[in-house]
PDB file of N, CA and C in Angstrom:
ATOM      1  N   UNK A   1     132.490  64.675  34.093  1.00  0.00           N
ATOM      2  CA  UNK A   1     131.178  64.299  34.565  1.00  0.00           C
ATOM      3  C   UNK A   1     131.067  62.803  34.836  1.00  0.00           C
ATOM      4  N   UNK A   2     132.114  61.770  34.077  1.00  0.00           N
ATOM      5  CA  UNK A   2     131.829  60.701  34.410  1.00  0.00           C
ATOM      6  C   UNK A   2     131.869  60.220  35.199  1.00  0.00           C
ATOM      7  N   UNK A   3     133.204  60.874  36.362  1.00  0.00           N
ATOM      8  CA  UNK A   3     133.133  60.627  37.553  1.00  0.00           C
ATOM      9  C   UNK A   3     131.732  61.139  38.950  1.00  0.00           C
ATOM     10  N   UNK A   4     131.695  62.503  38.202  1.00  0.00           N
ATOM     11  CA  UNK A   4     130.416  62.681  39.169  1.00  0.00           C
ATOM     12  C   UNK A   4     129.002  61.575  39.341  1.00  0.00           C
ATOM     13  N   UNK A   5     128.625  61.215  37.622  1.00  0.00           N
ATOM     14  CA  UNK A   5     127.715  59.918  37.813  1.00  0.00           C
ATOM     15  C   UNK A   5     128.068  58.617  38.776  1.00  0.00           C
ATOM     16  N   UNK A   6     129.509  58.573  38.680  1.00  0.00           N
ATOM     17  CA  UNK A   6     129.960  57.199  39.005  1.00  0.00           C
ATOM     18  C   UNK A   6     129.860  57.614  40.645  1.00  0.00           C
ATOM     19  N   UNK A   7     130.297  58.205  41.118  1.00  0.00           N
ATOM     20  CA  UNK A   7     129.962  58.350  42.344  1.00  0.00           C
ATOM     21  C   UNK A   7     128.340  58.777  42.997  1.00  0.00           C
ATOM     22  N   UNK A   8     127.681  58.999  42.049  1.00  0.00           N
ATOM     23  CA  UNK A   8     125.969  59.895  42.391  1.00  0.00           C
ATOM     24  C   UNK A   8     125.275  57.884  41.902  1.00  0.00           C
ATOM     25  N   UNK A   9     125.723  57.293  40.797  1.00  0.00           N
ATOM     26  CA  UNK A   9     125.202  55.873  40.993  1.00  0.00           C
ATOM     27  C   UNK A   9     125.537  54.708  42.289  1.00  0.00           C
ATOM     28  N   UNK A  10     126.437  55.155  43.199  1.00  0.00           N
ATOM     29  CA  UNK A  10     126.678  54.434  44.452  1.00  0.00           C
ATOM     30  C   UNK A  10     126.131  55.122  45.478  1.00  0.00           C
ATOM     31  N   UNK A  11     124.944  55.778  45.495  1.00  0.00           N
ATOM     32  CA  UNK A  11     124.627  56.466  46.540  1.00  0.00           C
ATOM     33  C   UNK A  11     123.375  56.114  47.168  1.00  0.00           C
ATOM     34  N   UNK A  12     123.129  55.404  48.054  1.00  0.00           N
ATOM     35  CA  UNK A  12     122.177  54.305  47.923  1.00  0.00           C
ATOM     36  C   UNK A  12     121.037  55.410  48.618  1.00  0.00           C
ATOM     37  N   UNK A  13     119.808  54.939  48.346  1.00  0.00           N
ATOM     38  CA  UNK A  13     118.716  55.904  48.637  1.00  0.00           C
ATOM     39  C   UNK A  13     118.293  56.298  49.996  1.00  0.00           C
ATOM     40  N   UNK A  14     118.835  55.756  50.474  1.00  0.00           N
ATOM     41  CA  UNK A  14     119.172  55.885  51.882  1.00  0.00           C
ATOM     42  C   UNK A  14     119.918  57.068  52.255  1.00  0.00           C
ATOM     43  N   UNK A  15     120.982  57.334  52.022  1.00  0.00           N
ATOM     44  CA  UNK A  15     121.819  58.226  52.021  1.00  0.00           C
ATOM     45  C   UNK A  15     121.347  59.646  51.487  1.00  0.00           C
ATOM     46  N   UNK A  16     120.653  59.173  49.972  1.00  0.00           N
ATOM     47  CA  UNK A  16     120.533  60.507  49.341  1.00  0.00           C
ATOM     48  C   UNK A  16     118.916  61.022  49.928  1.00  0.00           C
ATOM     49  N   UNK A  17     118.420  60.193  50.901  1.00  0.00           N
ATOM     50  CA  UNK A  17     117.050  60.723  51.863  1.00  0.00           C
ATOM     51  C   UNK A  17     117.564  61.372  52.931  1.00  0.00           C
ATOM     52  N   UNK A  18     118.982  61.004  53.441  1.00  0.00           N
ATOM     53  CA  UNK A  18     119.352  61.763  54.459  1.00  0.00           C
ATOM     54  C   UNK A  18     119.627  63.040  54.418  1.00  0.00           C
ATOM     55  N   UNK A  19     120.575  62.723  52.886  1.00  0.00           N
ATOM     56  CA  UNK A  19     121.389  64.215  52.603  1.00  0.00           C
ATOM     57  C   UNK A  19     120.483  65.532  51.954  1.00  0.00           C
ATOM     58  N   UNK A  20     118.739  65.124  51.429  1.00  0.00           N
ATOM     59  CA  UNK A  20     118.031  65.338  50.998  1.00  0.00           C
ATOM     60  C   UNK A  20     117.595  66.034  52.619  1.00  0.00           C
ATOM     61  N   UNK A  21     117.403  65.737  53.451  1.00  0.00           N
ATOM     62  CA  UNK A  21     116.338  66.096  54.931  1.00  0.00           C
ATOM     63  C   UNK A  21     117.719  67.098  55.541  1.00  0.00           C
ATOM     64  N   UNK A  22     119.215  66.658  55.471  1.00  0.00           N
ATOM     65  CA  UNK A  22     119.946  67.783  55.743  1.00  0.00           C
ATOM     66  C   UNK A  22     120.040  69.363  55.070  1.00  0.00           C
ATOM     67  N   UNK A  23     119.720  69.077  53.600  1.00  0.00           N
ATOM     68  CA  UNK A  23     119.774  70.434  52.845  1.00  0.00           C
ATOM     69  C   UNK A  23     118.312  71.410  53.119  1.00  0.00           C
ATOM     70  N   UNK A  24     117.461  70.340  53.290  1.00  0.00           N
ATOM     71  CA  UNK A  24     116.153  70.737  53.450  1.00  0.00           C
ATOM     72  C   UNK A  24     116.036  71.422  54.992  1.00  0.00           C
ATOM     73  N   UNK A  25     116.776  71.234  55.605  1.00  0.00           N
ATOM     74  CA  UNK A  25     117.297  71.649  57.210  1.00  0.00           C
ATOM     75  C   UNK A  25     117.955  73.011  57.084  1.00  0.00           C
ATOM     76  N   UNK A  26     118.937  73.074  56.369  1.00  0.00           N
ATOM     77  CA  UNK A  26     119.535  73.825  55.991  1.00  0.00           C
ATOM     78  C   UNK A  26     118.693  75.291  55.611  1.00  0.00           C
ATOM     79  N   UNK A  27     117.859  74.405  54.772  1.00  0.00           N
ATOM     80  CA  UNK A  27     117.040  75.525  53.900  1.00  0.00           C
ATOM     81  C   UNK A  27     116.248  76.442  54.988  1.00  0.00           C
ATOM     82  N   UNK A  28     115.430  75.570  56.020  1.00  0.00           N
ATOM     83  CA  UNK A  28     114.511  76.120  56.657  1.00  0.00           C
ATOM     84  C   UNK A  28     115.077  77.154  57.805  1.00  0.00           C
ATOM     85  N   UNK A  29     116.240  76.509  58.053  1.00  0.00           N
ATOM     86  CA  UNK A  29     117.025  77.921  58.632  1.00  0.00           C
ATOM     87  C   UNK A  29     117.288  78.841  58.053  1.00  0.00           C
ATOM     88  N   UNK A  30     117.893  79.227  56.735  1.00  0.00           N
ATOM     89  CA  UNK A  30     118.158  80.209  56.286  1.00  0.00           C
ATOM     90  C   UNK A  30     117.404  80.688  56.205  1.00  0.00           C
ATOM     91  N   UNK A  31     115.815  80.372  55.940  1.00  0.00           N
ATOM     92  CA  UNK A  31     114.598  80.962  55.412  1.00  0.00           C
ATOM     93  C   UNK A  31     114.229  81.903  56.452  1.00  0.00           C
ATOM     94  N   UNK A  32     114.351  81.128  57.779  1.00  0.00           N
ATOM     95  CA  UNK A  32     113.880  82.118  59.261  1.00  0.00           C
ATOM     96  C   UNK A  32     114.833  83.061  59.558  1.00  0.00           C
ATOM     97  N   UNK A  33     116.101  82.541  59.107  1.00  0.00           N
ATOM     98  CA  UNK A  33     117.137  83.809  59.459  1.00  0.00           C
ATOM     99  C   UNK A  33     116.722  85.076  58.860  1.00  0.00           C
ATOM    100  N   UNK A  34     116.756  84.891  57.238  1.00  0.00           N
ATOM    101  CA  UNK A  34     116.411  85.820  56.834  1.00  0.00           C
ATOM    102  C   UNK A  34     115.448  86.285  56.947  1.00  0.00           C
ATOM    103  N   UNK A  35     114.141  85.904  57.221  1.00  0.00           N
ATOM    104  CA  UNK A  35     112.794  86.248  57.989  1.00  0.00           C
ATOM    105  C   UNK A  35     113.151  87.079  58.881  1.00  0.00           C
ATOM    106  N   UNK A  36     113.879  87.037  60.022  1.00  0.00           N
ATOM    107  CA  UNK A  36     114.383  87.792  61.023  1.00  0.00           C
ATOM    108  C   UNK A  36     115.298  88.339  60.770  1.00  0.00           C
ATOM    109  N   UNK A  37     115.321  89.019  59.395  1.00  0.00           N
ATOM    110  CA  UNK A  37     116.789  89.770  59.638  1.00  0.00           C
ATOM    111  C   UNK A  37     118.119  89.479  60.295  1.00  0.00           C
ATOM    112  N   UNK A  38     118.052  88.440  60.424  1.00  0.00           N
ATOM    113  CA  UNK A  38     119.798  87.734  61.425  1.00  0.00           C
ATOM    114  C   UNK A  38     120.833  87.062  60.202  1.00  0.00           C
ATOM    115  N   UNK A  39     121.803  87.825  59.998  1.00  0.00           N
ATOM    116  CA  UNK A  39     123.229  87.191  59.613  1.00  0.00           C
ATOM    117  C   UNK A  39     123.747  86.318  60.708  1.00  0.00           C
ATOM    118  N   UNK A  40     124.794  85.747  59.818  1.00  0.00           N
ATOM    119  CA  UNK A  40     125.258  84.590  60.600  1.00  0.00           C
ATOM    120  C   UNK A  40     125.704  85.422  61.934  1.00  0.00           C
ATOM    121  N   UNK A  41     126.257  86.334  61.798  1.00  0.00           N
ATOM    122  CA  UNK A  41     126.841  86.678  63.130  1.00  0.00           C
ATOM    123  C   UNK A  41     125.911  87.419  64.179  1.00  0.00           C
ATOM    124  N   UNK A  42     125.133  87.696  64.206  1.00  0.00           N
ATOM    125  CA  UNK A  42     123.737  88.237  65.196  1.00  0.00           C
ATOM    126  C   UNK A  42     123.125  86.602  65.642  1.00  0.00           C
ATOM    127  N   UNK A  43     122.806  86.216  64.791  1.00  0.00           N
ATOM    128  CA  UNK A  43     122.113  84.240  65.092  1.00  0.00           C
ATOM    129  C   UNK A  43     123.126  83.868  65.913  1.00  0.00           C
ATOM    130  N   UNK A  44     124.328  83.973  65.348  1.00  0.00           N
ATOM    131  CA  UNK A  44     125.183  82.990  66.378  1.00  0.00           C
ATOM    132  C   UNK A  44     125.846  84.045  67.679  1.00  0.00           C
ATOM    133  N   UNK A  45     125.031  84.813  68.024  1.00  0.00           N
ATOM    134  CA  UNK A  45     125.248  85.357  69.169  1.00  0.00           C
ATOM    135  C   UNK A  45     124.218  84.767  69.680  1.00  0.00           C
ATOM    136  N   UNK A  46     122.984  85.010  69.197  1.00  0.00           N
ATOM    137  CA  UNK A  46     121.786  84.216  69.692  1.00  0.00           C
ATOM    138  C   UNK A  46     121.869  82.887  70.528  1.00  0.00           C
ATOM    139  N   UNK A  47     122.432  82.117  69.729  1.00  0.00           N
ATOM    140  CA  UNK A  47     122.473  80.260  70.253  1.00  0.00           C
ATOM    141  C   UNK A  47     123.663  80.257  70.434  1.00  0.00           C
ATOM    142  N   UNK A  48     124.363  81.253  71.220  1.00  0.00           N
ATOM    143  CA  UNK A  48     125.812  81.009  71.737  1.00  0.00           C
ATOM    144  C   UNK A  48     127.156  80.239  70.755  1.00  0.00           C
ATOM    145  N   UNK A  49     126.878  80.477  69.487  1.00  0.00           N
ATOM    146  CA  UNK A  49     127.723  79.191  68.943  1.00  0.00           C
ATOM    147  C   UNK A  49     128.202  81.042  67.815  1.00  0.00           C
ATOM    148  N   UNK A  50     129.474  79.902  67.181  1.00  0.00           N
ATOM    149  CA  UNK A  50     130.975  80.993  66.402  1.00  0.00           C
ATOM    150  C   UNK A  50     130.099  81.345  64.719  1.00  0.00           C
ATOM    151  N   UNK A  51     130.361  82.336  64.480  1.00  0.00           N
ATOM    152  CA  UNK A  51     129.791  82.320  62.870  1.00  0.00           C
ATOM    153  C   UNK A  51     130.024  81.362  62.077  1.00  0.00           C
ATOM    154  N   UNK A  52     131.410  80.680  62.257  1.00  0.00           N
ATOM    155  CA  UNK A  52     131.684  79.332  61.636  1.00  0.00           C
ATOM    156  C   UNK A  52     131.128  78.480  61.671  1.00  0.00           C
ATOM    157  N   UNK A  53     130.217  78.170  62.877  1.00  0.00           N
ATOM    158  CA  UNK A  53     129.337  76.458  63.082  1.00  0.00           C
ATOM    159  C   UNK A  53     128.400  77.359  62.165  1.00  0.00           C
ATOM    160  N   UNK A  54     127.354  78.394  62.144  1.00  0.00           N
ATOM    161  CA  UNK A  54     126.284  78.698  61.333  1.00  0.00           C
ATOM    162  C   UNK A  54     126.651  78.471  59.805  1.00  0.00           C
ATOM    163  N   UNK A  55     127.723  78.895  59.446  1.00  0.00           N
ATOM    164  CA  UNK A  55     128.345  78.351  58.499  1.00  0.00           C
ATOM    165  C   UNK A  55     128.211  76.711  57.913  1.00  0.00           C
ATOM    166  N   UNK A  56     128.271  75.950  58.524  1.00  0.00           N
ATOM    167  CA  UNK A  56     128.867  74.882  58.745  1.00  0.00           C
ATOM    168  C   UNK A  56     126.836  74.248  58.466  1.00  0.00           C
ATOM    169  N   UNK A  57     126.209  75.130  59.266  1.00  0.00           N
ATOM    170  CA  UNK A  57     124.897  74.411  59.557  1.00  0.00           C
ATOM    171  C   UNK A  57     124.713  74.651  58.061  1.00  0.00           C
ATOM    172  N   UNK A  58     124.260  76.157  57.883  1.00  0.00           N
ATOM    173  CA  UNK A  58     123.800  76.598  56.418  1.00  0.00           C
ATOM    174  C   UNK A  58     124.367  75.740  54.911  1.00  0.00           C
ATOM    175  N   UNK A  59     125.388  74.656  55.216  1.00  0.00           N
ATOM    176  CA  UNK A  59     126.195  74.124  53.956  1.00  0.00           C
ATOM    177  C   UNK A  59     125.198  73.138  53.822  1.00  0.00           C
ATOM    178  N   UNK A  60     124.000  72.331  54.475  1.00  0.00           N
ATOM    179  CA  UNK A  60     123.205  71.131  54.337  1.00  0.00           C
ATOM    180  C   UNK A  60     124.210  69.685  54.406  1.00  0.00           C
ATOM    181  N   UNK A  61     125.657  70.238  55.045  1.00  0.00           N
ATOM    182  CA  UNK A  61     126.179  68.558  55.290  1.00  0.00           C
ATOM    183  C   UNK A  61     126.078  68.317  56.414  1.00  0.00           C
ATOM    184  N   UNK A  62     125.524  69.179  57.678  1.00  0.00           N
ATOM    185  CA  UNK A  62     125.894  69.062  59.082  1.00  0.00           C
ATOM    186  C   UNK A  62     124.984  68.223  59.471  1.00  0.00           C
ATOM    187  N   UNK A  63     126.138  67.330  60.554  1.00  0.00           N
ATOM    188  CA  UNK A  63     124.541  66.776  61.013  1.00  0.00           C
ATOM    189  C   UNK A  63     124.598  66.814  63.138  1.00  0.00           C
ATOM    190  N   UNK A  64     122.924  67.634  63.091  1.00  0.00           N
ATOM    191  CA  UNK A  64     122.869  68.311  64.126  1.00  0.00           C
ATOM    192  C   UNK A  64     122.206  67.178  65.298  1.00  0.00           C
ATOM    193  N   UNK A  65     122.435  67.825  66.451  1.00  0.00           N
ATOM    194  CA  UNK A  65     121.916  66.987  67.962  1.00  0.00           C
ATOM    195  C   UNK A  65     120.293  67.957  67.727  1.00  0.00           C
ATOM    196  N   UNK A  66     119.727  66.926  68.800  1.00  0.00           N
ATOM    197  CA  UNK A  66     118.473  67.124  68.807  1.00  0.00           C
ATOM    198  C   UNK A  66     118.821  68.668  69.804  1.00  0.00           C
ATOM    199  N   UNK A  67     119.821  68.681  70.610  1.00  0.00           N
ATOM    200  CA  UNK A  67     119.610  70.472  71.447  1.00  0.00           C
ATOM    201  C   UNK A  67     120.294  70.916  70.599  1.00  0.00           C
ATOM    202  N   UNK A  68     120.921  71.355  69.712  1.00  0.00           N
ATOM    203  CA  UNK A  68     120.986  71.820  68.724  1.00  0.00           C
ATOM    204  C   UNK A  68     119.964  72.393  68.054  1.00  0.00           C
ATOM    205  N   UNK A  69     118.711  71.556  67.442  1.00  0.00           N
ATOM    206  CA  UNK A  69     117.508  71.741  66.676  1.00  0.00           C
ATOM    207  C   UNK A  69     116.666  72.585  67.916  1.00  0.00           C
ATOM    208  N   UNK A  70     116.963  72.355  68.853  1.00  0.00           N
ATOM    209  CA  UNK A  70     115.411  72.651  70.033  1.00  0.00           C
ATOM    210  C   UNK A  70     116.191  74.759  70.303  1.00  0.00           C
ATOM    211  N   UNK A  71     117.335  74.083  70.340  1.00  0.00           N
ATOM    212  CA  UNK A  71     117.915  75.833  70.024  1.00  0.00           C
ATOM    213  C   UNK A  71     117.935  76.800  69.210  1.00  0.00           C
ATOM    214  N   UNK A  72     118.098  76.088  68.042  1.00  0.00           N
ATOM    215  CA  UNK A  72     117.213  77.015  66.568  1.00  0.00           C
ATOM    216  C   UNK A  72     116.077  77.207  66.653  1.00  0.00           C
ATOM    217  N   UNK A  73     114.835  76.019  66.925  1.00  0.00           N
ATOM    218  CA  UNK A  73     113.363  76.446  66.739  1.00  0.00           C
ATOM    219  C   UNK A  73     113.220  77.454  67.655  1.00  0.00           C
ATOM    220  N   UNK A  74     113.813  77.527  69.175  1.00  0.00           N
ATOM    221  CA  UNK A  74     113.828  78.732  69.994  1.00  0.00           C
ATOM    222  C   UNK A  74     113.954  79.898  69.591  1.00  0.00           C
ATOM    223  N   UNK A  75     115.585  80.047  69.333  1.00  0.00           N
ATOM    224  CA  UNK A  75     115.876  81.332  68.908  1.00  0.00           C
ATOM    225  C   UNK A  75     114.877  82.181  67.567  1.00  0.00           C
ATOM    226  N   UNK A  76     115.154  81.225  66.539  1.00  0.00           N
ATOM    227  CA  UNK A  76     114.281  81.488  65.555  1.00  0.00           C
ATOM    228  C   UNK A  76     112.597  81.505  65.473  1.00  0.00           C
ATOM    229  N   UNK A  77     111.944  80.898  66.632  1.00  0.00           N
ATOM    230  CA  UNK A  77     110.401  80.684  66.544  1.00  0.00           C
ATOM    231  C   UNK A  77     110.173  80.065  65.683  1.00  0.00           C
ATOM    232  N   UNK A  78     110.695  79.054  65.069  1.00  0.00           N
ATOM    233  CA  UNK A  78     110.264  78.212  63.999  1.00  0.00           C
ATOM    234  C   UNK A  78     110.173  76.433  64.726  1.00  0.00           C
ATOM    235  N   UNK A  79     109.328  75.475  64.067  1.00  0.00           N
ATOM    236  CA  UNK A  79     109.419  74.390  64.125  1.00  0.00           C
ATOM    237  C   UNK A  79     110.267  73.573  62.669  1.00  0.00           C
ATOM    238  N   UNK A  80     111.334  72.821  63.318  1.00  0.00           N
ATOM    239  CA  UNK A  80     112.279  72.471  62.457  1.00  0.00           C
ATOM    240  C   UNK A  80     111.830  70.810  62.039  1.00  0.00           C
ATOM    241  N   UNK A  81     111.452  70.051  63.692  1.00  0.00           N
ATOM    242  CA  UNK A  81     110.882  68.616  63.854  1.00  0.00           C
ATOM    243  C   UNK A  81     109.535  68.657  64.132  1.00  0.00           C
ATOM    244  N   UNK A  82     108.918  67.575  63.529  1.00  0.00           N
ATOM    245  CA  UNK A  82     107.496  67.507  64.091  1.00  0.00           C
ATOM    246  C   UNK A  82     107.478  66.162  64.477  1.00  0.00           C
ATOM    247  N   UNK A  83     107.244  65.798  65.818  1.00  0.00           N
ATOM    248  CA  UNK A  83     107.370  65.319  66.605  1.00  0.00           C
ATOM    249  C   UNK A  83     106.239  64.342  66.989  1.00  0.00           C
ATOM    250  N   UNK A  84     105.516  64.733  65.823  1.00  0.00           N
ATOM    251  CA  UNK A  84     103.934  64.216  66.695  1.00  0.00           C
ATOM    252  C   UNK A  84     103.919  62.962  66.137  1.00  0.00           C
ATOM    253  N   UNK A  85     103.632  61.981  66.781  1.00  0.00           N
ATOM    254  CA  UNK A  85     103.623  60.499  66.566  1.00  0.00           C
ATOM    255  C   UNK A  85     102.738  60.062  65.768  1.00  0.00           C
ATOM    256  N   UNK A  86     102.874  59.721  63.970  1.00  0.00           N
ATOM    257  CA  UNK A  86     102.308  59.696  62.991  1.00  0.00           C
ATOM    258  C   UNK A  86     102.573  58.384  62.243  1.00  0.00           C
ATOM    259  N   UNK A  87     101.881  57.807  61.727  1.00  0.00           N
ATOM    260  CA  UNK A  87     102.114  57.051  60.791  1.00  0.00           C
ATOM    261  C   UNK A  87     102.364  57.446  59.114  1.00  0.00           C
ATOM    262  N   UNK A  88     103.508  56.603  58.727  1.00  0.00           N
ATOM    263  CA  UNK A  88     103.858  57.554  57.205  1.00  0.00           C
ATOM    264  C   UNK A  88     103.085  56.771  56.284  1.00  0.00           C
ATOM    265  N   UNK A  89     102.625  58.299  55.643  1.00  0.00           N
ATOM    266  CA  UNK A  89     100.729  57.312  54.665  1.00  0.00           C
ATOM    267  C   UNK A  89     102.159  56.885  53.455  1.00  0.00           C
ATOM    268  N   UNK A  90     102.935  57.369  53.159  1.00  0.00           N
ATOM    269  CA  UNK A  90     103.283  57.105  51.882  1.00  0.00           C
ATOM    270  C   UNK A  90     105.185  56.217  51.966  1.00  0.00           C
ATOM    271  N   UNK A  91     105.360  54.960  51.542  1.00  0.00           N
ATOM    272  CA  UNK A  91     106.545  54.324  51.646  1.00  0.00           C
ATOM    273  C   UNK A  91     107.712  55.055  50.879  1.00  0.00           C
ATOM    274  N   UNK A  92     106.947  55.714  49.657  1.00  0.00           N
ATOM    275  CA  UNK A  92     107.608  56.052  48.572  1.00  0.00           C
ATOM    276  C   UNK A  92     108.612  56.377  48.588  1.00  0.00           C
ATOM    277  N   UNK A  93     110.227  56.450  48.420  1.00  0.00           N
ATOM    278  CA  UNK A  93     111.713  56.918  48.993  1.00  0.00           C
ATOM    279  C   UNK A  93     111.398  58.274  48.150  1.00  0.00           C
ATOM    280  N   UNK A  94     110.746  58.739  46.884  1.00  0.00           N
ATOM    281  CA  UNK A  94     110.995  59.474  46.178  1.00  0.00           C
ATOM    282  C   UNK A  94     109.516  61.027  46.407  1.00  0.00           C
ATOM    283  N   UNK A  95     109.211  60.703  47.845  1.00  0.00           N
ATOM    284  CA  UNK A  95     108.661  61.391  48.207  1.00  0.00           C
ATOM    285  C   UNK A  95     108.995  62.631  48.569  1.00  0.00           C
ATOM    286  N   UNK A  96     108.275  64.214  48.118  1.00  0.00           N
ATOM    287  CA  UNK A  96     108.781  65.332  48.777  1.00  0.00           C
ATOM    288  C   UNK A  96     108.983  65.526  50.082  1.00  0.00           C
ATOM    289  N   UNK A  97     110.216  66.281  51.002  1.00  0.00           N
ATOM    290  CA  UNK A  97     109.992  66.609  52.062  1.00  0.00           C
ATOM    291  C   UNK A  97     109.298  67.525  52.733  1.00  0.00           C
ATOM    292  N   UNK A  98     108.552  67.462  53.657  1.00  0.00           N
ATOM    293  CA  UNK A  98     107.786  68.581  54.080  1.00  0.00           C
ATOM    294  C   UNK A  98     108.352  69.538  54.735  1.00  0.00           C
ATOM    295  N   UNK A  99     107.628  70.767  55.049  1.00  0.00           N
ATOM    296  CA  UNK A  99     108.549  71.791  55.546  1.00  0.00           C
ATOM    297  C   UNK A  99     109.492  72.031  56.892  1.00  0.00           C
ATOM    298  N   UNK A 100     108.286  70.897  57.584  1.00  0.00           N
ATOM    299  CA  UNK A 100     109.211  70.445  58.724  1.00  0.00           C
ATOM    300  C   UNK A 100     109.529  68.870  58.570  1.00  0.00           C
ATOM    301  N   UNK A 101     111.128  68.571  59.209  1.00  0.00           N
ATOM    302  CA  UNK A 101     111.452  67.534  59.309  1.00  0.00           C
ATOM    303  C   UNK A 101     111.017  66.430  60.367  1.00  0.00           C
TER     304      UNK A 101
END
């Protein structure tokens, strides 16, 4: 374990907001997949891509293109980005993410 701290204490908050909004990405796909009844391999007939990239998405390390995202919210009917030009009420790094990114 000492090594796991030693590497989780160099992880600057920056990083762990990113890797935090990737898993959380992650999440919201699986959630619609399974909403829709789609395994990896029906979805990735859907958005033209190999069971392996869905794979790859579902792990929360990927990091996706914006047609990428505009192809999931499609296929799936979900909103993944919200887009709408907002000001962030709260600075806080240790803030929850919302359901959309």
């Amino acid at each position: 374990m000492k090594l796991l701290d030693n590497l989780l204490a160099e992880i600057t908050p920056e990083q762990q907001a990113r890797a935090d909004r990737k898993i959380r990405i992650a999440c919201i796909i699986d959630d619609a997949m399974k909403a829709k009844g789609l395994g990896k391999k029906q979805f990735a007939d859907k958005v033209g891509r190999k069971p392996s990239e869905i794979t790859k998405w579902l792990s929360g390390t990927h990091n996706f293109t914006i047609e990428t995202l505009a192809d999931i919210e499609r296929v799936l009917e979900i909103r993944i980005l919200n887009l709408t030009n907002r000001r962030k009420q709260n600075t806080n790094a240790s803030t929850s993410i919302p359901t959309t990114v």
